[in-house]
N, C-alpha and C. Protein backbone atom coordinates (compact mmCIF):
# COMPACT_ATOMS: atom_id res chain seq x y z
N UNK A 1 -12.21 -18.12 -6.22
CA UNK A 1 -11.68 -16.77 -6.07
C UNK A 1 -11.56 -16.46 -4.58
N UNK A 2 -10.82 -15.51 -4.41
CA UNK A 2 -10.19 -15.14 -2.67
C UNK A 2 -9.98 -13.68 -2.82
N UNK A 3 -10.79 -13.56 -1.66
CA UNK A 3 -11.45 -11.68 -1.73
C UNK A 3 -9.53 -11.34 -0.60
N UNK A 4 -9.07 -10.47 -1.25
CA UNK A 4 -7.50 -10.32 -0.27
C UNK A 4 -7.40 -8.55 -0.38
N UNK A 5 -7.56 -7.89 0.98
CA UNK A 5 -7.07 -7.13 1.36
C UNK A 5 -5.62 -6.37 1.52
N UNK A 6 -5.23 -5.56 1.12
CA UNK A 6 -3.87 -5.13 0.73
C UNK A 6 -3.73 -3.65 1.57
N UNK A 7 -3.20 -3.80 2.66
CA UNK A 7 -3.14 -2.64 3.34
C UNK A 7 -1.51 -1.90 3.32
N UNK A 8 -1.53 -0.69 2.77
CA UNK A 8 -0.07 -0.67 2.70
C UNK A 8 0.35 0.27 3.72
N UNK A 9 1.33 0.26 4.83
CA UNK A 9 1.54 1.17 6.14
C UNK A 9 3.11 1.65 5.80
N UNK A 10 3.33 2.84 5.93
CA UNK A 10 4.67 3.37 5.49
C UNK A 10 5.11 4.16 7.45
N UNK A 11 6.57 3.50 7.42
CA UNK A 11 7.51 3.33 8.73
C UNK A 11 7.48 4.90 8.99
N UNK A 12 7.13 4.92 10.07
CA UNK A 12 7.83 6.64 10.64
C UNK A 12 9.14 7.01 11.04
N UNK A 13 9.26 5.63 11.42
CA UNK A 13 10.48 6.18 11.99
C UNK A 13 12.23 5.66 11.16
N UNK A 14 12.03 4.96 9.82
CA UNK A 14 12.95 4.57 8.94
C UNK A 14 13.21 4.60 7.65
N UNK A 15 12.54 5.40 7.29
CA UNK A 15 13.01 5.27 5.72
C UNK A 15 13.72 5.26 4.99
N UNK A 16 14.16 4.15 4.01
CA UNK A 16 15.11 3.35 3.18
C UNK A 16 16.02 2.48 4.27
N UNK A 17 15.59 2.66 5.18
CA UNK A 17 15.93 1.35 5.97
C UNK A 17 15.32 0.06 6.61
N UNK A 18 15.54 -1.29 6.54
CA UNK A 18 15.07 -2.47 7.30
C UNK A 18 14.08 -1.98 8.33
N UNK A 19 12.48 -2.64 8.01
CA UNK A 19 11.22 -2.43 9.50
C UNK A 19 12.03 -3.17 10.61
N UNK A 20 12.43 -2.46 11.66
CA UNK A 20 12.70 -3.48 13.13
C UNK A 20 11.38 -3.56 13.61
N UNK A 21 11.13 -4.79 14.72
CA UNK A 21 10.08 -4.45 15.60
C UNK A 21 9.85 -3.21 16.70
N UNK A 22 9.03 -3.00 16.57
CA UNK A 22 8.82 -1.41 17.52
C UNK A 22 8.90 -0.05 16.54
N UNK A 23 8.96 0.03 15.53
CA UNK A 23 8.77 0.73 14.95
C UNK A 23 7.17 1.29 14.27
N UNK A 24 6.92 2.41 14.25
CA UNK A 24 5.67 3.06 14.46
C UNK A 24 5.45 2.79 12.91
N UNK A 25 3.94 2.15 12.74
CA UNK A 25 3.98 2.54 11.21
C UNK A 25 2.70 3.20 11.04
N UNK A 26 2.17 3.63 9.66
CA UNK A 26 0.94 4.66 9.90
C UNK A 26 0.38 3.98 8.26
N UNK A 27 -1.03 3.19 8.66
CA UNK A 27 -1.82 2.87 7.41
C UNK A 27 -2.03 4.10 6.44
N UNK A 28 -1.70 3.77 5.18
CA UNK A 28 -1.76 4.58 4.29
C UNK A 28 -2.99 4.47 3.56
N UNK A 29 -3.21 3.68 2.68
CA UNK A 29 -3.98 2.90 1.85
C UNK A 29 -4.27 1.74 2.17
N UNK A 30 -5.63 1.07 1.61
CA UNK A 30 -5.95 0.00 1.35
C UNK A 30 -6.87 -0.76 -0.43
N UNK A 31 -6.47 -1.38 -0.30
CA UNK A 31 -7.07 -2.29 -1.73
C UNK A 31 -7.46 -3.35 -1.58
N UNK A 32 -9.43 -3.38 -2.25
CA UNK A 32 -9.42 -4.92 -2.00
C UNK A 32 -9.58 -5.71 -3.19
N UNK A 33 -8.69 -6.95 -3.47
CA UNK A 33 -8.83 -7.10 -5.04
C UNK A 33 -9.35 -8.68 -4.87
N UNK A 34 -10.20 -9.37 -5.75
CA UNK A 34 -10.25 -10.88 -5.73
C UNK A 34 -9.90 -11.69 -6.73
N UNK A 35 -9.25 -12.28 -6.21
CA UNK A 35 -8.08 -12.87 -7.25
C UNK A 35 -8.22 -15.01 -6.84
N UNK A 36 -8.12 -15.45 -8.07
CA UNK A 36 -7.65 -16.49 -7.90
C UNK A 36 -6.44 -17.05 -6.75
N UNK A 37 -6.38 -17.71 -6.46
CA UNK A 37 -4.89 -18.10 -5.02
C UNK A 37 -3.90 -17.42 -5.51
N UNK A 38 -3.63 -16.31 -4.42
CA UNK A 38 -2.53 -15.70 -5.06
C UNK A 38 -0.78 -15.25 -3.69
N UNK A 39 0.22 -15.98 -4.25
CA UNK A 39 1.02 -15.67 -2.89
C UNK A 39 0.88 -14.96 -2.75
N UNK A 40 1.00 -14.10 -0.90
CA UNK A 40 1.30 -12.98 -0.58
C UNK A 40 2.83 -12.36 -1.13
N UNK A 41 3.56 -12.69 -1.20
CA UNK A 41 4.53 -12.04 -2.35
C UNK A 41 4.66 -11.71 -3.25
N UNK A 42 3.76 -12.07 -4.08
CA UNK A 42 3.28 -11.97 -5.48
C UNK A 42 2.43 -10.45 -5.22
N UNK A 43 1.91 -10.66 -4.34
CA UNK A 43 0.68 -9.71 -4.17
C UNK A 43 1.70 -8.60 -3.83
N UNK A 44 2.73 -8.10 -2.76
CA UNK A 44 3.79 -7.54 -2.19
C UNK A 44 4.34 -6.74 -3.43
N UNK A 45 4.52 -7.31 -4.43
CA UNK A 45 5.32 -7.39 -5.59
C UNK A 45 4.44 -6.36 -6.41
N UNK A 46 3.44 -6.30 -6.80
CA UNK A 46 2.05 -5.86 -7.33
C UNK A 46 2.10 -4.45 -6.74
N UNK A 47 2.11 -4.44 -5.39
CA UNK A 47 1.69 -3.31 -4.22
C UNK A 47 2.88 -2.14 -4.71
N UNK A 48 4.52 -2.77 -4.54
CA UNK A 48 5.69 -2.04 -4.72
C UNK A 48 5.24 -1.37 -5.99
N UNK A 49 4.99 -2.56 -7.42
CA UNK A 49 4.93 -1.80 -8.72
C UNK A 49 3.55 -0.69 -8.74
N UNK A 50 2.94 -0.78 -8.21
CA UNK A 50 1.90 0.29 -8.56
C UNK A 50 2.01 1.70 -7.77
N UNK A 51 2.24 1.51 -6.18
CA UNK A 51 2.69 2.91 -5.75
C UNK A 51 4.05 3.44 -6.10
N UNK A 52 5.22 2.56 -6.82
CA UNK A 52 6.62 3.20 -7.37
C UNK A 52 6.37 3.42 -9.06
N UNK A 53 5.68 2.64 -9.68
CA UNK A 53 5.27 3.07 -11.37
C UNK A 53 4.71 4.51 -11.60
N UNK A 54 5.78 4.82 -12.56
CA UNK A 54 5.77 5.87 -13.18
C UNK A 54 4.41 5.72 -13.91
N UNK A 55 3.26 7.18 -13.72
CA UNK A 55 1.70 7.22 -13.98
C UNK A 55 1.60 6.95 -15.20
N UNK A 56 2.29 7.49 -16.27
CA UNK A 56 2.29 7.48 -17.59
C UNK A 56 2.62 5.98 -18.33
N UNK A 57 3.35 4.75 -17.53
CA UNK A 57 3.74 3.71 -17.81
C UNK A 57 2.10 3.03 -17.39
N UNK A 58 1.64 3.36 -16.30
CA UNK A 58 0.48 2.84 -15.73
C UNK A 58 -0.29 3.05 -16.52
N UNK A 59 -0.51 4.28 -17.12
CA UNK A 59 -1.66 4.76 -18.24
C UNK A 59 -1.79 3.39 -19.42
N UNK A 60 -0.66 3.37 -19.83
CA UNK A 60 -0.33 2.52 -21.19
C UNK A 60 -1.15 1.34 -21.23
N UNK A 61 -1.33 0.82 -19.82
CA UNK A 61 -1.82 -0.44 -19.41
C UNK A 61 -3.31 -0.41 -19.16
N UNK A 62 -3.50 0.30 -19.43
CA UNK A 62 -5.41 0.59 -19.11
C UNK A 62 -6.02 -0.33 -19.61
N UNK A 63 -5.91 -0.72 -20.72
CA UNK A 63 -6.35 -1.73 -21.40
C UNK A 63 -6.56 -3.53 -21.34
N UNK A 64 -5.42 -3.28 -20.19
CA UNK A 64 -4.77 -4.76 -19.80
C UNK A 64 -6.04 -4.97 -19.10
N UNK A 65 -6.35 -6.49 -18.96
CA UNK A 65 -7.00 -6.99 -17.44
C UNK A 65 -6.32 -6.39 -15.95
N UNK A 66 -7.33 -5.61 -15.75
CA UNK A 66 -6.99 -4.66 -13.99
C UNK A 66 -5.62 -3.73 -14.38
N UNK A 67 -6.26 -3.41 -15.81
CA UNK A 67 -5.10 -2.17 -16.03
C UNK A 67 -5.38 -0.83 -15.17
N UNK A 68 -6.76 -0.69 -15.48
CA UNK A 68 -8.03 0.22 -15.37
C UNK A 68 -7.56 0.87 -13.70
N UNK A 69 -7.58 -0.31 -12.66
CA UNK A 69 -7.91 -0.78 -11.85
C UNK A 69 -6.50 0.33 -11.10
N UNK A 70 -5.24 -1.08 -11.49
CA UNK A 70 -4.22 0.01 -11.08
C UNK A 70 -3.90 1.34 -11.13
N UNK A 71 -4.37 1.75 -12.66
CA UNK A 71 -4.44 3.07 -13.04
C UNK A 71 -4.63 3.85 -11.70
N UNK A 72 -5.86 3.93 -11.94
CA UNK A 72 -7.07 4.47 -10.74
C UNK A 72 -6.46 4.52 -9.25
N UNK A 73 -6.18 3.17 -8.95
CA UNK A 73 -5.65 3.29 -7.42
C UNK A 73 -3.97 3.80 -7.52
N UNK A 74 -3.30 4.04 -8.16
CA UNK A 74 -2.10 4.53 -8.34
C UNK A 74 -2.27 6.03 -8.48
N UNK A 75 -3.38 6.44 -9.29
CA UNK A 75 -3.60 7.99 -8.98
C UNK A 75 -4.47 8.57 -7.20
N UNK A 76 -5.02 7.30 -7.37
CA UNK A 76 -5.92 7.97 -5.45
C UNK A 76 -4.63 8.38 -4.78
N UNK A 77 -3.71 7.44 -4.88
CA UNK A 77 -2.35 7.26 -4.07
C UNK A 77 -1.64 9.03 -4.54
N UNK A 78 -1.08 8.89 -5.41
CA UNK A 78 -0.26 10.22 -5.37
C UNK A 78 -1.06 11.70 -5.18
N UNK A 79 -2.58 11.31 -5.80
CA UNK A 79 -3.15 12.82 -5.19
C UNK A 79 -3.54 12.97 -4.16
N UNK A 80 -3.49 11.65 -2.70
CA UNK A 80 -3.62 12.21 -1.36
C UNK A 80 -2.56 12.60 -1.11
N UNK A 81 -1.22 13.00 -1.78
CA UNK A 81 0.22 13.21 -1.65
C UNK A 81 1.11 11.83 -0.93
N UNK A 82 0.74 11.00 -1.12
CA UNK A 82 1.36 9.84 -0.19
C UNK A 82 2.65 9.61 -0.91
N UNK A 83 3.95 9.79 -0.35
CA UNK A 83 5.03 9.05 -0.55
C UNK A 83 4.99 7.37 -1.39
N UNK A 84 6.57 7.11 -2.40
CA UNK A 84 6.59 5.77 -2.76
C UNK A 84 6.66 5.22 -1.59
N UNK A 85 6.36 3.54 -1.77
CA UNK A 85 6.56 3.05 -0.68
C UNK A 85 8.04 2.26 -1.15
N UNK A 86 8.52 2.04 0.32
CA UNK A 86 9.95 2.26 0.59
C UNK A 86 10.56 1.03 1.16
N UNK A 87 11.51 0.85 1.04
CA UNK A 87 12.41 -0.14 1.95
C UNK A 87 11.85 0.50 3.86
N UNK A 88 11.54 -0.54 4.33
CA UNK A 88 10.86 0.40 5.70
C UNK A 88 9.69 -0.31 6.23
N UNK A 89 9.23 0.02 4.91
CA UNK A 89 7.48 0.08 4.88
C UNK A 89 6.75 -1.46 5.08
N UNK A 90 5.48 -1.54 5.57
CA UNK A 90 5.03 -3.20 5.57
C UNK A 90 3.86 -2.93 4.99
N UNK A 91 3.36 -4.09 4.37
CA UNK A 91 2.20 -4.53 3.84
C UNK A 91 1.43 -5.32 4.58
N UNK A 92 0.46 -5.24 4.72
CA UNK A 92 -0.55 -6.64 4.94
C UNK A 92 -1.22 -6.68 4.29
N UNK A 93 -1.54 -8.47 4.31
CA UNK A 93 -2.67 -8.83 2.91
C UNK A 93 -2.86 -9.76 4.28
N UNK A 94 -4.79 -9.77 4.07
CA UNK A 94 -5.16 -10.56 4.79
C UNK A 94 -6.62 -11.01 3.68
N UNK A 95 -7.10 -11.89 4.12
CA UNK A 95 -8.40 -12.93 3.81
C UNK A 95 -8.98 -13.34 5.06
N UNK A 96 -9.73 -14.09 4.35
CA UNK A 96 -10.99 -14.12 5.94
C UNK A 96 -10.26 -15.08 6.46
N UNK A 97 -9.27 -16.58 6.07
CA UNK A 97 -8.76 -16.93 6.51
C UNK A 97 -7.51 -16.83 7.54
N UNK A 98 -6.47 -16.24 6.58
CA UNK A 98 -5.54 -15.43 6.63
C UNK A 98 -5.11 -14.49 6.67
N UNK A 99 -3.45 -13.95 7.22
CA UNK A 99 -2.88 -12.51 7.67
C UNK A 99 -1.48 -12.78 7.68
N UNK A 100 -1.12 -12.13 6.36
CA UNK A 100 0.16 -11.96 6.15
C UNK A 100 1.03 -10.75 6.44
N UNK A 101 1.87 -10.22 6.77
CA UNK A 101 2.52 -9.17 7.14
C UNK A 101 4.52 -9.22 6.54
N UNK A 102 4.91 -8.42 5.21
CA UNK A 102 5.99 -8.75 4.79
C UNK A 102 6.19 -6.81 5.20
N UNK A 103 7.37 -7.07 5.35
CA UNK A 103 8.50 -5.55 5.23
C UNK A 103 9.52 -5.90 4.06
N UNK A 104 9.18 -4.35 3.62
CA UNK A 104 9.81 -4.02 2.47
C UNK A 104 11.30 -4.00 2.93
N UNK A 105 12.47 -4.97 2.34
CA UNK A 105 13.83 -4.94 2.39
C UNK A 105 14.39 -4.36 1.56
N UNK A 106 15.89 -3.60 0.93
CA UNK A 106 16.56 -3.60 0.04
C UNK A 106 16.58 -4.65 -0.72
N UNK A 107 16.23 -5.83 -0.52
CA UNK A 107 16.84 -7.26 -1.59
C UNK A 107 15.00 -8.14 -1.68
N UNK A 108 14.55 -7.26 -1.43
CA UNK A 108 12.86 -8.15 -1.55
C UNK A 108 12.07 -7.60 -0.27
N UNK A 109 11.22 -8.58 0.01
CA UNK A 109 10.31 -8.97 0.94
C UNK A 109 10.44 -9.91 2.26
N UNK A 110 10.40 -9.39 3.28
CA UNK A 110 10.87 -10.22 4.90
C UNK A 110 9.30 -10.57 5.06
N UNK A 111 9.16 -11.64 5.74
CA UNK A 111 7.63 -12.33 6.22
C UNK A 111 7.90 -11.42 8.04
N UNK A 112 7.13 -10.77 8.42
CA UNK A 112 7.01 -10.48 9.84
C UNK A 112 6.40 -11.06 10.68
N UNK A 113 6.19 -11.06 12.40
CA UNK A 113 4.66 -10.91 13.12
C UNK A 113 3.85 -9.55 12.73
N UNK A 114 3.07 -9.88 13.36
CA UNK A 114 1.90 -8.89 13.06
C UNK A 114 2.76 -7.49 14.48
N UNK A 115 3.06 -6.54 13.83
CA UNK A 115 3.66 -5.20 14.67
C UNK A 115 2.54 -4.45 15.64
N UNK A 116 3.34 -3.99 16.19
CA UNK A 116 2.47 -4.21 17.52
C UNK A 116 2.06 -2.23 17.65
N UNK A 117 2.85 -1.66 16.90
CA UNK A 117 2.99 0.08 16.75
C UNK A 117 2.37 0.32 15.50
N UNK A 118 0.81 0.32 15.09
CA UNK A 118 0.29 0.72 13.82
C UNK A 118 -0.80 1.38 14.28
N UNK A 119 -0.66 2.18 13.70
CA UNK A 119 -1.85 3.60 13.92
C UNK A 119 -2.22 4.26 12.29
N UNK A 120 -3.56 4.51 12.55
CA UNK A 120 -3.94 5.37 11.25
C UNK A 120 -5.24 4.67 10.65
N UNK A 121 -6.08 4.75 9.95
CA UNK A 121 -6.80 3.81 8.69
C UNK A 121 -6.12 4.04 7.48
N UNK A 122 -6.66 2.52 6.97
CA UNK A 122 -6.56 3.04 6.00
C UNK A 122 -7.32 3.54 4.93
N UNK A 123 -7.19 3.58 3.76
CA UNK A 123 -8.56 4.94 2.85
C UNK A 123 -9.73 4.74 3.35
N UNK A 124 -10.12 6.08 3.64
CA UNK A 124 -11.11 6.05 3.91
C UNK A 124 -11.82 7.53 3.06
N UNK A 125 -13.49 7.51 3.10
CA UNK A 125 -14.23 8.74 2.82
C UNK A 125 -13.45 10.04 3.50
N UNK A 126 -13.29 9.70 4.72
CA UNK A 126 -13.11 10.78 5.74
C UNK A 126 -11.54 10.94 5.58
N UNK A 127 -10.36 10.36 5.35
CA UNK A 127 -9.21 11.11 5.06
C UNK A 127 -9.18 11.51 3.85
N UNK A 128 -9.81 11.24 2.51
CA UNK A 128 -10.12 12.03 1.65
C UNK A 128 -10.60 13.43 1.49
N UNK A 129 -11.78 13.24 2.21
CA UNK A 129 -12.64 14.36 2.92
C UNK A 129 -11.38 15.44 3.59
N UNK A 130 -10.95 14.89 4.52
CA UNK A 130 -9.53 15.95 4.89
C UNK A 130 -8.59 16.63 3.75
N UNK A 131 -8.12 15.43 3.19
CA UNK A 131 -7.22 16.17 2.58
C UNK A 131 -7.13 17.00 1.37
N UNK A 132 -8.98 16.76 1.02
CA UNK A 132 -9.17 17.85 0.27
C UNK A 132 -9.80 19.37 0.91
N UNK A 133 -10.30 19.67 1.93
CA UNK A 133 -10.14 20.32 2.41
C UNK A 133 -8.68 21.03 3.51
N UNK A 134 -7.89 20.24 3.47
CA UNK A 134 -6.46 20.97 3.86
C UNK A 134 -5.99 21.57 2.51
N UNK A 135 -6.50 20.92 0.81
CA UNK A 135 -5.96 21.73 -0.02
C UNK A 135 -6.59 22.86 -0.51
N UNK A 136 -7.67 22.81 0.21
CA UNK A 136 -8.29 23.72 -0.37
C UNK A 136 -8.18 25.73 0.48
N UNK A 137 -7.00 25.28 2.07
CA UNK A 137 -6.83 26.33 2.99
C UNK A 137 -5.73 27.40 1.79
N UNK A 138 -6.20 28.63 2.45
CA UNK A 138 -4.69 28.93 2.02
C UNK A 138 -3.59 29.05 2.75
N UNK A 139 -2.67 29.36 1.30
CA UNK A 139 -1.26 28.93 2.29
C UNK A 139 -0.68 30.05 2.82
């Protein structure tokens, strides 16, 4: 088994368009899942379907092996209000070995370098902590 990190960072400065280099991206989320050898595309693939799946399709699957799982992290995702992720957007999946970095294309997945403009964490206690207290101001 291979412990793989899944960090998903959504583009500031492009959305529904191709990541160029130099473009600012901002960690959104992270997931750590351990999985038998698994491509990073495969994994890419996984990342797209769970933050773009409709909740109620996700529900259905609870039952599945790491139905549960997605469920769960597909709802953390939309109730910190986070946007789908997008043509734009990059992933990294890394292992203790390895560090993969793909951008989301219109026609799939591009392999990148590692971008040099990323700012943010990702999930953490403490942006939780925020953003339930920003919902809790009034408006």
């Amino acid at each position: 088994m291979t412990l793989y990190q899944i960090t998903i960072y959504h583009n500031d400065e492009s959305r529904f368009m191709p990541y160029e280099d130099g473009h600012q991206l901002t960690a959104t989320v992270s997931h750590w899942c351990d999985l038998d050898d698994a491509a990073p595309l495969m994994l890419a693939s996984w990342a797209w379907h769970i933050f773009n799946a409709d909740l109620d399709m996700l529900e259905n699957n609870r039952t599945m092996p790491e139905g549960e799982a997605d469920f769960l992290l597909a709802c953390v995702y939309r109730l910190l209000g986070l946007r789908s992720l997008s043509v734009g957007d990059v992933i990294e999946i890394s292992t203790d070995q390895d560090d993969w970095w793909l951008a989301c294309d219109p026609d799939g997945w591009r392999h990148i370098t590692s971008p040099a403009n990323v700012h943010g964490q990702p999930l953490t206690a403490e942006k939780v902590y925020q953003h339930l207290h920003d919902q809790r101001r009034p408006r």
